[in-house]
Protein backbone atom coordinates (compact mmCIF):
# COMPACT_ATOMS: atom_id res chain seq x y z
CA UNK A 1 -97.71 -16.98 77.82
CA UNK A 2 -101.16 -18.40 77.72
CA UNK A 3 -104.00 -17.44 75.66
CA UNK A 4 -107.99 -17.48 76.25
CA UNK A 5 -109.59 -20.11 73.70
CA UNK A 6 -112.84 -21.16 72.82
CA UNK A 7 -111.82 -24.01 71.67
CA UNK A 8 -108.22 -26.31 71.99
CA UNK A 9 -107.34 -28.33 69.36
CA UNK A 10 -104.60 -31.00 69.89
CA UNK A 11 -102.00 -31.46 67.59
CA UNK A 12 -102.78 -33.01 64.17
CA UNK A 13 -106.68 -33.10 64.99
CA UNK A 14 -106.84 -30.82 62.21
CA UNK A 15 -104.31 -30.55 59.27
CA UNK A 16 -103.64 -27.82 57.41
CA UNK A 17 -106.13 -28.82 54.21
CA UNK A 18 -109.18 -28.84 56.23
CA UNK A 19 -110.86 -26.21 56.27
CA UNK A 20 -113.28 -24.73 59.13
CA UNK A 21 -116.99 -26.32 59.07
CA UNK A 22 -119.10 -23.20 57.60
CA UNK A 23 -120.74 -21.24 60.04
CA UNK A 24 -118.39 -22.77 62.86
CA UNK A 25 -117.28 -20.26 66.10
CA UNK A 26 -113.63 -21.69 65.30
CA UNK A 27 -111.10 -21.90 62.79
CA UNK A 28 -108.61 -24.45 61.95
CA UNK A 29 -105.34 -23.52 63.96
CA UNK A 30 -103.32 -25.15 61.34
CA UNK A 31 -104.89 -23.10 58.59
CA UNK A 32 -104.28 -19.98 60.93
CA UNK A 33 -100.62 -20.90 60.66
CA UNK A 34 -100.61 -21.38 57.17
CA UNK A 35 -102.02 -18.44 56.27
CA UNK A 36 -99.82 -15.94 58.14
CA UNK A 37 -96.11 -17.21 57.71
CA UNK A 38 -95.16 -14.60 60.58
CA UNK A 39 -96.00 -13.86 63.85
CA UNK A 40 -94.37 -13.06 67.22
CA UNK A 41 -91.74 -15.88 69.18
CA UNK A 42 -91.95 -16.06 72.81
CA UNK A 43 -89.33 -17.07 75.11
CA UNK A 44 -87.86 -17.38 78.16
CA UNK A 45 -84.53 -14.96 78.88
CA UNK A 46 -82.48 -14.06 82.25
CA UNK A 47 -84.41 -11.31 82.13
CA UNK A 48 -88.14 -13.02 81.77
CA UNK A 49 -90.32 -13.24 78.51
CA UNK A 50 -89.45 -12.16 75.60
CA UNK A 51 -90.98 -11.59 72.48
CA UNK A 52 -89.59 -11.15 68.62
CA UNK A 53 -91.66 -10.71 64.96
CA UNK A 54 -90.14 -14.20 63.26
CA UNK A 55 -90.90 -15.71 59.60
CA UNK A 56 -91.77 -19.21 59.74
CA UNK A 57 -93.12 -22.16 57.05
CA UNK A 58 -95.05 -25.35 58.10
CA UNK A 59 -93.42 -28.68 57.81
CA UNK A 60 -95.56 -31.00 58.38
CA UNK A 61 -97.08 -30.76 62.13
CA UNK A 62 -94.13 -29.05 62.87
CA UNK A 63 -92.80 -25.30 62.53
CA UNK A 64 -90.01 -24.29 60.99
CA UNK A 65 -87.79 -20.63 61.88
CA UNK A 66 -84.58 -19.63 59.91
CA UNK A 67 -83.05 -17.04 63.00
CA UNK A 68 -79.67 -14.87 62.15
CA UNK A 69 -77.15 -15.24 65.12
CA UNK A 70 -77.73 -11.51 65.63
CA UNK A 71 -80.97 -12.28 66.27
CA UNK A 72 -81.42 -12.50 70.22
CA UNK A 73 -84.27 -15.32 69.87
CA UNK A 74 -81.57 -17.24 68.39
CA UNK A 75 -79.47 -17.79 71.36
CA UNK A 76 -82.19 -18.60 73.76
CA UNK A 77 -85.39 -20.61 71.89
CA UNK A 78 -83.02 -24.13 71.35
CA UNK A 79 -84.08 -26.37 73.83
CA UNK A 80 -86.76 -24.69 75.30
CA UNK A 81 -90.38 -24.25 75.55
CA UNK A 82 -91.69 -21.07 73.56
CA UNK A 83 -94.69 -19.63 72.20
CA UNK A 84 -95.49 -18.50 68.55
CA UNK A 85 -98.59 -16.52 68.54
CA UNK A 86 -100.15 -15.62 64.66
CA UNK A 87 -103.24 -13.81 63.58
CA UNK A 88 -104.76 -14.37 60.30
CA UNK A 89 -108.08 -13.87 58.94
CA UNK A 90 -110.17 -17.32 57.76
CA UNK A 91 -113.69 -17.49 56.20
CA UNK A 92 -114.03 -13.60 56.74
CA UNK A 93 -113.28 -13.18 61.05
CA UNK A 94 -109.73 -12.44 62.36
CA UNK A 95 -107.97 -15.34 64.26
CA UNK A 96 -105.46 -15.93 66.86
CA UNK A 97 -103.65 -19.07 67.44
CA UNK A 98 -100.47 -19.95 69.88
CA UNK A 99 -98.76 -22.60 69.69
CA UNK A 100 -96.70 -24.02 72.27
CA UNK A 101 -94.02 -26.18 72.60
CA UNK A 102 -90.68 -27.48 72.34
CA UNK A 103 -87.91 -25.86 70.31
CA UNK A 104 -84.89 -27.32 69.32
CA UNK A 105 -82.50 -26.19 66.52
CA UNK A 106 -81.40 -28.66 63.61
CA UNK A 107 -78.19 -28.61 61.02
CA UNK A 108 -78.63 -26.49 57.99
CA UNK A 109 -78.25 -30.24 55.74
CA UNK A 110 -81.26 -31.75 57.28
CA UNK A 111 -83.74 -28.43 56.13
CA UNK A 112 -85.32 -29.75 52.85
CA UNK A 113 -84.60 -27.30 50.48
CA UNK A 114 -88.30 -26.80 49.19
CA UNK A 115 -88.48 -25.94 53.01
CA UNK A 116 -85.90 -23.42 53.27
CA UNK A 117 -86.91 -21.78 50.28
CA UNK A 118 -89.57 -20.42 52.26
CA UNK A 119 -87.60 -19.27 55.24
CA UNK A 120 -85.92 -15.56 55.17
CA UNK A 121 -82.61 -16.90 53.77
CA UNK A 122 -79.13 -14.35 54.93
CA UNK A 123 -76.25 -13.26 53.17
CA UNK A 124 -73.57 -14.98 52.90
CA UNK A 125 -71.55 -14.81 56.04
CA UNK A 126 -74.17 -14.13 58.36
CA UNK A 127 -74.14 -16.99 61.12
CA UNK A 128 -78.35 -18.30 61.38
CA UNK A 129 -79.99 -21.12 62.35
CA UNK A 130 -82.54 -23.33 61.44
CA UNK A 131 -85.11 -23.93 64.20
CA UNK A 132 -87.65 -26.27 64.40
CA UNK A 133 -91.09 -25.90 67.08
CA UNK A 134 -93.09 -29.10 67.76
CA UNK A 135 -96.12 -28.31 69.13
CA UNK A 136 -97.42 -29.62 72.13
CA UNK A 137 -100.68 -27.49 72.14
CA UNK A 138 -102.76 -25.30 69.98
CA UNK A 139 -105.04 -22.52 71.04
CA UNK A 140 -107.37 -20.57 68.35
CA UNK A 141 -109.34 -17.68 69.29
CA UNK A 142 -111.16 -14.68 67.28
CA UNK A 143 -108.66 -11.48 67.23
CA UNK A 144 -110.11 -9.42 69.69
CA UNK A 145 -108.49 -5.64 68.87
């Protein structure tokens, strides 16, 4: 679940509002994240990685899933190390960013509601669970096809 870089970026070297230096061979991993609101979840199983297309928001330095229990992610990212790997394009090039780190899942009351409101929200009576990823590490690198 690693990724090749050109260049690592620990977390909150870079928020979210600045953007990449013109002409630079790097983007902004935060902006990478805020620009594509979806990517793919990787985790660890009984039966080795897996990998699901999730919706997420920013929060701060940290990321923020809404999962339905029906959802197989859901039963195994709390509590565990994962991966959430996005593409999105910045200043005209396509980039790739992972971020990896702890997950851990947190009570429906203490999601902000401006925060939820940009989380896939479920019916009523559909079990789900808010999910919350602190990264440890961030990796950007161009979108190679």
């Amino acid at each position: 679940m690693t990724t090749h870089s050109i260049q690592y970026h620990a977390v909150g070297s870079a928020p979210v509002n600045q953007p990449s230096p013109p002409g630079s061979r790097t983007a902004n991993p935060w902006q990478v994240l805020n620009e594509a609101n979806d990517g793919r979840l990787l985790f660890l199983t009984g039966h080795g990685v897996r990998a699901v297309v999730v919706q997420y928001t920013l929060a701060g330095e940290e990321i923020m899933l809404h999962l339905p229990d029906f959802n197989e992610a859901a039963h195994y990212v709390s509590n565990s190390h994962v991966v959430l790997e996005a593409i999105a394009p910045i200043d005209g090039f396509r980039w790739k960013v992972s971020a990896s780190g702890d997950a851990a899942e947190i009570p429906d009351h203490d999601v902000l509601a401006a925060t939820a409101a940009h989380l896939e929200q479920w019916p009523t009576g559909i079990a789900s669970r808010y999910i919350v990823i602190k990264p440890t590490s961030l990796d950007v690198a161009p979108d190679e096809p």
